[in-house]
Protein backbone atom coordinates (compact mmCIF):
# COMPACT_ATOMS: atom_id res chain seq x y z
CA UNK A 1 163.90 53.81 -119.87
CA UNK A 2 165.12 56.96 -121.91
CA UNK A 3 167.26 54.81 -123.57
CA UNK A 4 168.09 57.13 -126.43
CA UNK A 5 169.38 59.46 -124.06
CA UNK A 6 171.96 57.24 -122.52
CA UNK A 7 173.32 55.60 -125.77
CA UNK A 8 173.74 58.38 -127.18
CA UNK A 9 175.69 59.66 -123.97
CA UNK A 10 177.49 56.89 -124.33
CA UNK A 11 178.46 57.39 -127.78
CA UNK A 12 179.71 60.42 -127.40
CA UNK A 13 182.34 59.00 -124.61
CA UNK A 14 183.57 56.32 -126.84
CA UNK A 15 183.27 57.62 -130.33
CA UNK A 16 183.64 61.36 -129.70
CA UNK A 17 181.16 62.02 -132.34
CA UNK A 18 178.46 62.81 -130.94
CA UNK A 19 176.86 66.02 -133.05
CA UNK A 20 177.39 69.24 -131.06
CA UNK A 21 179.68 68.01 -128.62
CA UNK A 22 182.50 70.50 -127.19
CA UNK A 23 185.48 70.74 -125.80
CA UNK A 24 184.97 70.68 -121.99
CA UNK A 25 186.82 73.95 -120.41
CA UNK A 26 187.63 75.38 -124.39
CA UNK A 27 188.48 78.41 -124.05
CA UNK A 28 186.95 81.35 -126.11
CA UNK A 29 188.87 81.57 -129.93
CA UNK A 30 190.95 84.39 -129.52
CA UNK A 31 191.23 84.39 -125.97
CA UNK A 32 194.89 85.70 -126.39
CA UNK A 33 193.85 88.70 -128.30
CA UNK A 34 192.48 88.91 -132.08
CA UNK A 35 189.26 87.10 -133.47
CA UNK A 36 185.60 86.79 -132.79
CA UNK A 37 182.88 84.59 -132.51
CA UNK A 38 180.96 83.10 -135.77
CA UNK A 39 178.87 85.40 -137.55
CA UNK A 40 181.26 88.76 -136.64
CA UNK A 41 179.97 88.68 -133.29
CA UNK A 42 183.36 90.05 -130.75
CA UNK A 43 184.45 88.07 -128.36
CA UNK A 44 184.57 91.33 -126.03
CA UNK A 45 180.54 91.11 -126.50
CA UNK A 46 180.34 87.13 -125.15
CA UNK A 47 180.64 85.92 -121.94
CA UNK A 48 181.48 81.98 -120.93
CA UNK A 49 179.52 79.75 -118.48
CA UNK A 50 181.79 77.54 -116.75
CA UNK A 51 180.88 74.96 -113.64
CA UNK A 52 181.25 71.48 -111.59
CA UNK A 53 179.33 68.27 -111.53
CA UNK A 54 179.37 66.38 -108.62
CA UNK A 55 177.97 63.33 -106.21
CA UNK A 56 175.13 65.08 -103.92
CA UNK A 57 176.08 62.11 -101.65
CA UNK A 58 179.46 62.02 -101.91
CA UNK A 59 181.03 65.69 -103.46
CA UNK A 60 182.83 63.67 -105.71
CA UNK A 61 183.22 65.03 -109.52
CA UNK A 62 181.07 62.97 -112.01
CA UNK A 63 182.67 62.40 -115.25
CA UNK A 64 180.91 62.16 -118.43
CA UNK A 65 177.47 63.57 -117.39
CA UNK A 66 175.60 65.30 -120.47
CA UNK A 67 175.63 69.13 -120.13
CA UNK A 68 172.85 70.69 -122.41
CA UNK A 69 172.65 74.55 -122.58
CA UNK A 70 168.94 76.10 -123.05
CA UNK A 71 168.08 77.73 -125.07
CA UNK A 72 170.92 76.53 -127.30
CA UNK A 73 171.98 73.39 -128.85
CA UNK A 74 175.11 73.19 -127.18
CA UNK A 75 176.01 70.27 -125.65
CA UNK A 76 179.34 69.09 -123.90
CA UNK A 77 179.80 66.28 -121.93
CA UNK A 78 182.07 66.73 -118.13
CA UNK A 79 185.89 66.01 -118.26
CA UNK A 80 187.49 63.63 -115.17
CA UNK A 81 187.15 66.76 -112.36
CA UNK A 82 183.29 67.01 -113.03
CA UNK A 83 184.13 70.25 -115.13
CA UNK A 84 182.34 71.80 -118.22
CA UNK A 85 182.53 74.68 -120.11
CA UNK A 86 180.47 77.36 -122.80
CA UNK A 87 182.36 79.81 -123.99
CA UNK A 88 181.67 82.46 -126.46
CA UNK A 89 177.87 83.01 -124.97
CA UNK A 90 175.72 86.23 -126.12
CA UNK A 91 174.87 88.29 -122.93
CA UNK A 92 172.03 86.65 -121.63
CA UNK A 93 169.67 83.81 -119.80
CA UNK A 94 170.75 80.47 -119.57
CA UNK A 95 169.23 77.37 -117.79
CA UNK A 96 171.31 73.99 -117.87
CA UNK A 97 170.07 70.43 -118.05
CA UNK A 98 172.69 68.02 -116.94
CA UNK A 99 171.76 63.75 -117.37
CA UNK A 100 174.09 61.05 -116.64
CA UNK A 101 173.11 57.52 -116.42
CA UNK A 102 172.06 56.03 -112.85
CA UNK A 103 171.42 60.03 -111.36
CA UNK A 104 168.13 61.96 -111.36
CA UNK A 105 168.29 64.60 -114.31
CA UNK A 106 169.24 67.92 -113.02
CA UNK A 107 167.86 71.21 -114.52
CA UNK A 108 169.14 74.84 -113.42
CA UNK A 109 166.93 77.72 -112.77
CA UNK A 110 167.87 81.03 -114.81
CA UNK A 111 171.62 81.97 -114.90
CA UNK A 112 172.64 85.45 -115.67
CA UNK A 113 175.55 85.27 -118.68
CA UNK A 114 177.67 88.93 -118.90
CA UNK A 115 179.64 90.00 -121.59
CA UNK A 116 183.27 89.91 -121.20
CA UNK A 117 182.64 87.80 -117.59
CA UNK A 118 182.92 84.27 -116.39
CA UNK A 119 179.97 82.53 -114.58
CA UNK A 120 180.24 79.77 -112.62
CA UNK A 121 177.10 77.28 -112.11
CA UNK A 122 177.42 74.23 -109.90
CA UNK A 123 175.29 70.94 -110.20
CA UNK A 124 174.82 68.45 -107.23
CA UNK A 125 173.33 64.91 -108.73
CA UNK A 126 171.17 62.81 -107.07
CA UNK A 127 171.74 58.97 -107.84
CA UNK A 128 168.40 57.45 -108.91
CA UNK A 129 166.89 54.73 -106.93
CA UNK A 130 167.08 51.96 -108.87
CA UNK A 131 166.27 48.16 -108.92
CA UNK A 132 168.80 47.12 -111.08
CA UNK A 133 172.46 46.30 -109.43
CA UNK A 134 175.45 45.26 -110.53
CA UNK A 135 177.67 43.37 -107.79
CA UNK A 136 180.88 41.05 -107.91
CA UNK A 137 180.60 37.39 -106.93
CA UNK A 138 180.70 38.76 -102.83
CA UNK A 139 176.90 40.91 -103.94
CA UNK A 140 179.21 43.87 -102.92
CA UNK A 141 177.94 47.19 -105.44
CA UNK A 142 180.66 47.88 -108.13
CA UNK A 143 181.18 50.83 -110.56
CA UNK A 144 184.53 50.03 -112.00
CA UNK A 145 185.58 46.45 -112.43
CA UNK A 146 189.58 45.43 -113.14
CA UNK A 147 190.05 43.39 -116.43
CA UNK A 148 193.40 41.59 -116.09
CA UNK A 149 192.46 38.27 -118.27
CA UNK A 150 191.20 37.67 -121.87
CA UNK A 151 187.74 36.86 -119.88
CA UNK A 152 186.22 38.60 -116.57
CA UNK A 153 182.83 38.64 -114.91
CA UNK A 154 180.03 40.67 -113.11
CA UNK A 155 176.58 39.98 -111.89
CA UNK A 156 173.09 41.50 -112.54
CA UNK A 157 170.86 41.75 -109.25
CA UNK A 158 167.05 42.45 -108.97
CA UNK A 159 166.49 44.18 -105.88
CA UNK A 160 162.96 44.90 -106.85
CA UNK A 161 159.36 43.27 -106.07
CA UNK A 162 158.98 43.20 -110.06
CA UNK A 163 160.14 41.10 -112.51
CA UNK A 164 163.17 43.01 -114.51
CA UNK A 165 163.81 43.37 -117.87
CA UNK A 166 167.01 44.34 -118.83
CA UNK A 167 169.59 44.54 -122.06
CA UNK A 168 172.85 45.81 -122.63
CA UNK A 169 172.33 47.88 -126.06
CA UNK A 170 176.06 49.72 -126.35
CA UNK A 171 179.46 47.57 -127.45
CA UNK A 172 181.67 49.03 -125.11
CA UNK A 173 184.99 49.01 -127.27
CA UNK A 174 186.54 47.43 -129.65
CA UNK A 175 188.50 45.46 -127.18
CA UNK A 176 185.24 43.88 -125.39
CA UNK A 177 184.29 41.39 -127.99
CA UNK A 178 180.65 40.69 -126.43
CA UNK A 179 178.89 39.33 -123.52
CA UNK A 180 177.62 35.76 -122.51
CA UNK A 181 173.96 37.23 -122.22
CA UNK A 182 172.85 40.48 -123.85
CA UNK A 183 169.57 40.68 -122.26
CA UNK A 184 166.89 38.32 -120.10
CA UNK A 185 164.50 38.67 -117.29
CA UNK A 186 164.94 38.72 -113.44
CA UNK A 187 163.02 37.53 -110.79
CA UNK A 188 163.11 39.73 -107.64
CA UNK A 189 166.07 38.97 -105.67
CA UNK A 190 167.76 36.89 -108.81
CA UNK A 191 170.51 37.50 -110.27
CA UNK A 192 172.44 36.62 -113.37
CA UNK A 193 176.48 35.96 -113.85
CA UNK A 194 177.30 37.99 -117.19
CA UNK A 195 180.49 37.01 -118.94
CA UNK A 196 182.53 39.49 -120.38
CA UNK A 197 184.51 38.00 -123.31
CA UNK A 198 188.13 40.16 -124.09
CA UNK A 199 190.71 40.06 -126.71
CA UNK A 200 193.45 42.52 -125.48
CA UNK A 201 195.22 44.22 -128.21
CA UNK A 202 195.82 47.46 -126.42
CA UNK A 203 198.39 48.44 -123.32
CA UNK A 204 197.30 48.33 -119.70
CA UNK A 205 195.22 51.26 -119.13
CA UNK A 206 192.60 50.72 -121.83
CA UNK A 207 188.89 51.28 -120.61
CA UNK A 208 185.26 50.83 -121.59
CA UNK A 209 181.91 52.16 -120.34
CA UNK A 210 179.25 49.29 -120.51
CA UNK A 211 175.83 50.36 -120.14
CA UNK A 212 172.88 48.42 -118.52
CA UNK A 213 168.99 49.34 -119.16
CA UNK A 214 166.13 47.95 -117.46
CA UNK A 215 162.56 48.94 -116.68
CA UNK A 216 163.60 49.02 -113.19
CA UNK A 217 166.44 51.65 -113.63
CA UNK A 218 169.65 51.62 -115.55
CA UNK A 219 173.39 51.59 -114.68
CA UNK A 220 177.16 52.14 -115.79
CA UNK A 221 179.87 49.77 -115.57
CA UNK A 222 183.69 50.94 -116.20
CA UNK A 223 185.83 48.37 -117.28
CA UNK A 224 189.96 49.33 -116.68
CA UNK A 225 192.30 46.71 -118.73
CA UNK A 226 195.34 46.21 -116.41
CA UNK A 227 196.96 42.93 -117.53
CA UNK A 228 199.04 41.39 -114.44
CA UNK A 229 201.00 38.54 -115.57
CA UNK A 230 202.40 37.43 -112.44
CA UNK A 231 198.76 36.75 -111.59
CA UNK A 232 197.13 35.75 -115.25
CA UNK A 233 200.29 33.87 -116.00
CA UNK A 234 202.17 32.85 -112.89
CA UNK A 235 204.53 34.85 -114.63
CA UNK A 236 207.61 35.82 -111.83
CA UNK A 237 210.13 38.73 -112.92
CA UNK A 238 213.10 38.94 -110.73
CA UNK A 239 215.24 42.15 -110.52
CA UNK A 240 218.62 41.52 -111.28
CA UNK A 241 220.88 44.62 -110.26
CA UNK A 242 223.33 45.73 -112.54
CA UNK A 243 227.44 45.74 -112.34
CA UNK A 244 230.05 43.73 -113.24
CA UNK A 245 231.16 40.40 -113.75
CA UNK A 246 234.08 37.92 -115.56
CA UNK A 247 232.52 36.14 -118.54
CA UNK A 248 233.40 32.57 -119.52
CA UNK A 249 235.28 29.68 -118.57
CA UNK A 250 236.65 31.34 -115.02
CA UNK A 251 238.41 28.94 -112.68
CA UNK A 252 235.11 27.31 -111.02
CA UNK A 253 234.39 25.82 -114.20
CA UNK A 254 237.78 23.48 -114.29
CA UNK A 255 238.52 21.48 -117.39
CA UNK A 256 235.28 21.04 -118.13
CA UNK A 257 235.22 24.08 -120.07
CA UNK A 258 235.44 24.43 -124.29
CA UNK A 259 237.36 26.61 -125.91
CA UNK A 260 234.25 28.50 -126.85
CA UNK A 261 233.96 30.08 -123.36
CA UNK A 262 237.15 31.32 -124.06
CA UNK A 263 238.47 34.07 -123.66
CA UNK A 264 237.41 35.48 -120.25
CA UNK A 265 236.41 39.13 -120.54
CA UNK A 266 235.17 41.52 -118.15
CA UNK A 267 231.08 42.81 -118.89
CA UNK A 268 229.21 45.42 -117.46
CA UNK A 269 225.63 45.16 -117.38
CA UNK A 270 222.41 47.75 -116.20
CA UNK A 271 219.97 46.09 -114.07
CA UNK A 272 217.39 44.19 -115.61
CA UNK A 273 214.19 41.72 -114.67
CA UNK A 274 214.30 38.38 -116.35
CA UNK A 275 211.41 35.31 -115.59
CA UNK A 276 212.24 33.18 -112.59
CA UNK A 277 211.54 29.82 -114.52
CA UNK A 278 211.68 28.89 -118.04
CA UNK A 279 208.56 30.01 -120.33
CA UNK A 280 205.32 27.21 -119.08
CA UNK A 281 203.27 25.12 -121.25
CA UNK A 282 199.96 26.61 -119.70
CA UNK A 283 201.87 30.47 -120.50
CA UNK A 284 202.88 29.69 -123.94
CA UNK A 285 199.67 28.61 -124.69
CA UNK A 286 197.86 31.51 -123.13
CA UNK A 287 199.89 34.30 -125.04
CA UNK A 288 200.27 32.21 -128.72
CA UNK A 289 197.65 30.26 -128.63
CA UNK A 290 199.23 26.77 -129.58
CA UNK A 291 200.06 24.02 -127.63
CA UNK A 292 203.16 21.29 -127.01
CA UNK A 293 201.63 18.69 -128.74
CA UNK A 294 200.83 21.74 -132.01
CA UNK A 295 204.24 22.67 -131.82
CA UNK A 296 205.52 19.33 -131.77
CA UNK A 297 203.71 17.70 -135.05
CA UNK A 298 204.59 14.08 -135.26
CA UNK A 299 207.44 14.35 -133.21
CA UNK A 300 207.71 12.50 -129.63
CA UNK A 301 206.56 14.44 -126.40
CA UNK A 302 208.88 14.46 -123.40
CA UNK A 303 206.56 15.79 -120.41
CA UNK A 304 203.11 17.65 -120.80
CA UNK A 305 201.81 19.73 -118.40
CA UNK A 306 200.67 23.22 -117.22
CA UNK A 307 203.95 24.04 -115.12
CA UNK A 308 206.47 21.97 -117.38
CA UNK A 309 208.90 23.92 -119.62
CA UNK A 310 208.00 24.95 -123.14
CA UNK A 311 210.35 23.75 -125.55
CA UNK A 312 209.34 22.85 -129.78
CA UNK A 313 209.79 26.68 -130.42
CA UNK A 314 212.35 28.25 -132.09
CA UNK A 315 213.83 31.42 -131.67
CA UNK A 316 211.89 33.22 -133.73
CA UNK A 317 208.65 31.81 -132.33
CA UNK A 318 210.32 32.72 -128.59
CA UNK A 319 210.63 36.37 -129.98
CA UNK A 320 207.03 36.40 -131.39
CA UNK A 321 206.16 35.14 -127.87
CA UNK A 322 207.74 37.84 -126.13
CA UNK A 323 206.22 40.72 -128.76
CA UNK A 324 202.92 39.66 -128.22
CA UNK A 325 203.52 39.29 -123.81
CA UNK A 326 204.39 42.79 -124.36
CA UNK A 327 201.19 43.86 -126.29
CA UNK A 328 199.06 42.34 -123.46
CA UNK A 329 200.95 44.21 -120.99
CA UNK A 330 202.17 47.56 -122.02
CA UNK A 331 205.51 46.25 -121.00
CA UNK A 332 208.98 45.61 -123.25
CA UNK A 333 209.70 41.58 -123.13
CA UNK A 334 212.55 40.44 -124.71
CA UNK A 335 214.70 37.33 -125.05
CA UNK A 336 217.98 37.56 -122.10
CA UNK A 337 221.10 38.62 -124.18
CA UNK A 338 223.73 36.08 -123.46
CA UNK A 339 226.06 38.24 -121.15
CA UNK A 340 222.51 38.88 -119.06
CA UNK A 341 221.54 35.46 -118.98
CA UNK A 342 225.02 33.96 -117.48
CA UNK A 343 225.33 36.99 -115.15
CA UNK A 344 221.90 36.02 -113.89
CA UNK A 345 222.88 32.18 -113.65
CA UNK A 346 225.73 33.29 -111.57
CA UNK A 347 224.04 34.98 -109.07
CA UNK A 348 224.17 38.63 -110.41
CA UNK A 349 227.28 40.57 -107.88
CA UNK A 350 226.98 37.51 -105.66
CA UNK A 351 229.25 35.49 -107.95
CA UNK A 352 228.51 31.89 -108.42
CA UNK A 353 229.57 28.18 -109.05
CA UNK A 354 229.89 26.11 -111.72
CA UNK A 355 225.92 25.64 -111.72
CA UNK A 356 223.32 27.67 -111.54
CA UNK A 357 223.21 27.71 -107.35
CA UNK A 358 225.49 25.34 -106.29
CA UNK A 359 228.48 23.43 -107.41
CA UNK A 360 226.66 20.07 -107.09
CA UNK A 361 224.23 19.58 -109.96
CA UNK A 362 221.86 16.70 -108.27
CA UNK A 363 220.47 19.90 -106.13
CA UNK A 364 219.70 22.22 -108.63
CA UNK A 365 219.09 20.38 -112.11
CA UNK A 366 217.60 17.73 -114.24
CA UNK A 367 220.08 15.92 -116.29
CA UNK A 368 220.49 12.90 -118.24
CA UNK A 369 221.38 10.98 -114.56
CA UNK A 370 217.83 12.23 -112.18
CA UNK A 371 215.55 13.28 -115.51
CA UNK A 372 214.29 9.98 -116.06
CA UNK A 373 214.56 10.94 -119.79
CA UNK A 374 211.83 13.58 -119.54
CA UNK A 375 211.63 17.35 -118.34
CA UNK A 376 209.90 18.08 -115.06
CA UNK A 377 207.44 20.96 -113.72
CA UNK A 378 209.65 23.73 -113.43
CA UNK A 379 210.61 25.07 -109.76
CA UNK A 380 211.34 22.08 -108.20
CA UNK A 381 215.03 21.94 -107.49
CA UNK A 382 216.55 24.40 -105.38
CA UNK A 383 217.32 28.19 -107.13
CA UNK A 384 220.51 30.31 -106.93
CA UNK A 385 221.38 33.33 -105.00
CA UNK A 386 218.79 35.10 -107.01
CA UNK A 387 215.93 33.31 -106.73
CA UNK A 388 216.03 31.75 -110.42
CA UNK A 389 214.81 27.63 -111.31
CA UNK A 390 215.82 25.50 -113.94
CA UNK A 391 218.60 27.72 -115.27
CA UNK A 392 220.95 24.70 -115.03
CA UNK A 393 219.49 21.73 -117.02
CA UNK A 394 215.48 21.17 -117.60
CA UNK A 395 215.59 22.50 -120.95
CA UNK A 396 218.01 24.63 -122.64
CA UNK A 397 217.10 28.67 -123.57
CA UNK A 398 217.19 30.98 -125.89
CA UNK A 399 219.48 34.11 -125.95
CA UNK A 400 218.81 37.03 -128.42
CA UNK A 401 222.24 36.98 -129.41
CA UNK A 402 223.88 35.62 -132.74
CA UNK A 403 226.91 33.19 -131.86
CA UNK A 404 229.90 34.27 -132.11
CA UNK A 405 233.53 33.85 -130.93
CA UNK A 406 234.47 36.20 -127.73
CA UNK A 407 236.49 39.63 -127.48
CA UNK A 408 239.19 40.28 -125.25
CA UNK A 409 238.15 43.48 -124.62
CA UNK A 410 235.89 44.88 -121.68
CA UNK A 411 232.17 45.51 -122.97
CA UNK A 412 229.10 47.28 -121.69
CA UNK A 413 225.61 45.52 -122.29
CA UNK A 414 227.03 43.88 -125.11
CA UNK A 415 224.18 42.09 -127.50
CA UNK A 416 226.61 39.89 -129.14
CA UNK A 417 227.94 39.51 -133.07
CA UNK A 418 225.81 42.04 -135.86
CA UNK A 419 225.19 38.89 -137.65
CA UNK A 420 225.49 34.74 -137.67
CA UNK A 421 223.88 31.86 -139.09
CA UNK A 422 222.75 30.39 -135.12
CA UNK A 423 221.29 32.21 -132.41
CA UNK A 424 222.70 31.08 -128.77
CA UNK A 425 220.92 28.47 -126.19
CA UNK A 426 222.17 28.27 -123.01
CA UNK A 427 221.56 25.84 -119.33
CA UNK A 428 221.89 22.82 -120.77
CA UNK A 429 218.76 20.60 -120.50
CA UNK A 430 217.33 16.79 -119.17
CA UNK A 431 218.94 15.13 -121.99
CA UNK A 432 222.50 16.42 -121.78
CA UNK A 433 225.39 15.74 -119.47
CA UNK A 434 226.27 17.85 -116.46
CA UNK A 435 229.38 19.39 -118.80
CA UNK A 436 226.19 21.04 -120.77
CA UNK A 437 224.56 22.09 -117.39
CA UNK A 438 227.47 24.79 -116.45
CA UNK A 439 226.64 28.45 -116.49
CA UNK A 440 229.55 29.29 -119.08
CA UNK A 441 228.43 26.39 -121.51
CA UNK A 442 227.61 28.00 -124.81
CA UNK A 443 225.78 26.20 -128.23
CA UNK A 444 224.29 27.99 -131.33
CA UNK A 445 221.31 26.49 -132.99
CA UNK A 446 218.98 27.09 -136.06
CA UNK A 447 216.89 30.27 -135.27
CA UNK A 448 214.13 28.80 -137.35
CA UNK A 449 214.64 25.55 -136.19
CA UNK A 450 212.74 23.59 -132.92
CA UNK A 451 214.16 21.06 -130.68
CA UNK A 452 213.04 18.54 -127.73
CA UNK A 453 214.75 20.12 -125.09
CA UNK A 454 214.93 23.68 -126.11
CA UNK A 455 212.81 26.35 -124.70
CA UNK A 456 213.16 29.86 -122.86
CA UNK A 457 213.22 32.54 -120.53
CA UNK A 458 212.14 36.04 -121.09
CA UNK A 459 213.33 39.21 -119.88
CA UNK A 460 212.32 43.26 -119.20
CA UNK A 461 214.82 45.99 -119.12
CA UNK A 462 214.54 48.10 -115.81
């Protein structure tokens, strides 16, 4: 099965350590004038072999195939364009031997090395027939297969008349924490669903070779980490585009409004995406791990369920929240400062009303009068101009901002006070009146503290 051969191929793509292993396309030590080779040896007396690894079938490059110089104990393995390189070669004959798991090995005749010159060799591979396949849930061939959860999957096919035997002997990365089966035997035309269990700690982008072996042929699967959280999460981001907009108690809000939305100011803000509902039970629970009834202890419940609002966590739980949501996704999440959060209630340049969408609250919130003393899936009233839920009632939300009186003066992106004792909730929630609901209300609140019907949205800069 020359297994030895392909683990330790293997290796040397995710440890870089394999012994003798160079730099594909080095170039010679003192290529830019001065220096030699090791043992005195001029570099004006070596030449460099240089050349291409590619798909008979297809011309395509092949990455990682094992490029072994004879006679020599050079080794190098091919970079992403199929390239390799020897430099610093006596004048000479060379042969290569190139391997690369699931192709035919491939060995040169003589090549001719001259010093001072540049020789170019290149290797069509020929994919070896094999009875061993690895297919998606549709039996449909795969080499690379998308990772975007903590768990994904991939089948093993016989396509043989014999009974296979097959393993998978390499960990792929430290990121691929093991497999549901790690080896077994096929019957031909069988298959086998293998699970691949994941705990993301790195950015999107992350990848990992994992190798199958059998007595009926071996093969290479690549996995590529590219967390989606729209589609892991049901996790929406709306854009909201930047500009201008009067903060606090403006006219639509009446005498309704405290004297802690006072004064109005003027606020620019950049554009920015921020989460078209409040944070989810089902989200929350993804990303930290806990669940309502955790977070709550003793205390009562007031709706459980995948799509209801998160609420038990306090602001420094929301920001943990958003730290680790932007591990999983190579992305910056944040908690909405509070000029970006009423901007986006309003409507962004459309303006707004006194609620978040309309200026009758039945239509786009839950409140003490239509909650039934509960919160409710979020999404189901109507959204504002922007396409935003709940941002009027449901629960109330988190801001990253301390609380703090306002300025008269104009302000750009502000991020609020330097320092406080309470960070600021906004929206209102199912227990309040429709006075709480408005998009200027404002409340500070125990950063370490959790409440019934407090939760949160999160945000991304553009």
């Amino acid at each position: 099965m020359k297994k030895l051969l392909y683990v330790l191929t293997g290796l040397c793509l995710l440890a870089g350590a394999f012994t003798g292993c160079e730099d594909p396309l080095k170039e010679p030590d003192g290529a830019n004038g001065g220096g030699g080779t090791p043992g005195g040896t001029s570099t004006e007396q070596t030449g460099t072999l240089k050349g291409t690894v590619t798909d008979k079938e297809t011309g395509l490059p092949l990455e990682l195939a094992l490029v072994e110089l004879v006679p020599s104990e050079k080794k190098t393995v091919t970079d992403q364009n199929g390239e390799f390189a020897f430099a610093e070669l006596l004048p000479g004959n060379y042969a290569l031997k190139v391997s690369k798991l699931g192709y035919k090995t491939v060995e040169s005749g003589a090549i001719a090395v001259q010093a001072v010159e540049t020789v170019r060799q290149e290797i069509a591979m020929e994919k070896e027939q094999t009875d061993l396949r690895i297919v998606n849930e549709e039996n449909e061939d795969i080499e690379e297969l998308e990772v975007w959860g903590k768990n994904v999957s991939f089948k093993i096919l016989n396509a043989g008349t014999n009974i296979l035997e097959w393993e998978i002997p390499v960990t792929a990365a430290e990121w691929v924490k093991g497999f549901s089966k790690e080896s077994g035997k096929l019957s031909p035309g069988a298959s086998v669903e293998i699970e691949i269990q994941c705990e993301i700690t790195n950015a999107s982008g992350a990848e990992a070779v994992v190798y199958i072996m059998s007595n009926g042929g071996n093969k290479q699967l690549k996995l590529i980490y590219s967390f989606d959280e729209e589609r892991v999460l049901g996790l929406k981001m709306v854009a909201v585009a930047g500009g201008a907009f009067q903060m606090g108690a403006t006219s639509e809000q009446g005498s309704d409004a405290y004297s802690s939305e006072n004064p109005v100011h003027s606020v620019t803000l950049d554009g920015f995406y921020i989460g078209a509902t409040e944070v989810t039970q089902a989200q929350w629970e993804f990303v930290m791990g806990t669940t309502i009834a955790q977070q709550a202890g003793s205390s009562e419940l007031y709706g459980v369920g995948d799509d209801y609002p998160m609420y038990y966590v306090s602001w420094e739980e929301a920001v943990q929240f958003c730290e680790k949501l932007s591990q999983l996704t190579g992305k910056t999440y944040r908690l909405p400062t509070e000029a970006e959060w009423e901007y986006a209630a309003r409507g962004g340049r459309s303006g707004g009303a006194k609620y978040a969408g309309s200026e009758y609250i039945y239509s786009v919130a839950w409140y003490e009068n239509n909650s039934g003393s509960k919160t409710h899936p979020v999404g189901q009233k109507y959204s504002n101009g922007l396409g935003l839920y709940d941002m009027s009632g449901n629960v109330w939300e988190w801001c990253s901002d301390w609380y703090g009186d306002y300025s008269y003066s104009p302000s750009v992106n502000p991020q609020g006070p330097a320092s406080g004792s309470s960070r600021v909730e906004r929206g209102g929630s199912w227990y309040n009146g429709a006075v709480s609901c408005r998009v200027s209300r404002r409340y500070g609140f125990n950063p370490g503290n959790r409440a019934f019907n407090l939760g949160f949205r999160v945000a991304c800069s553009l």
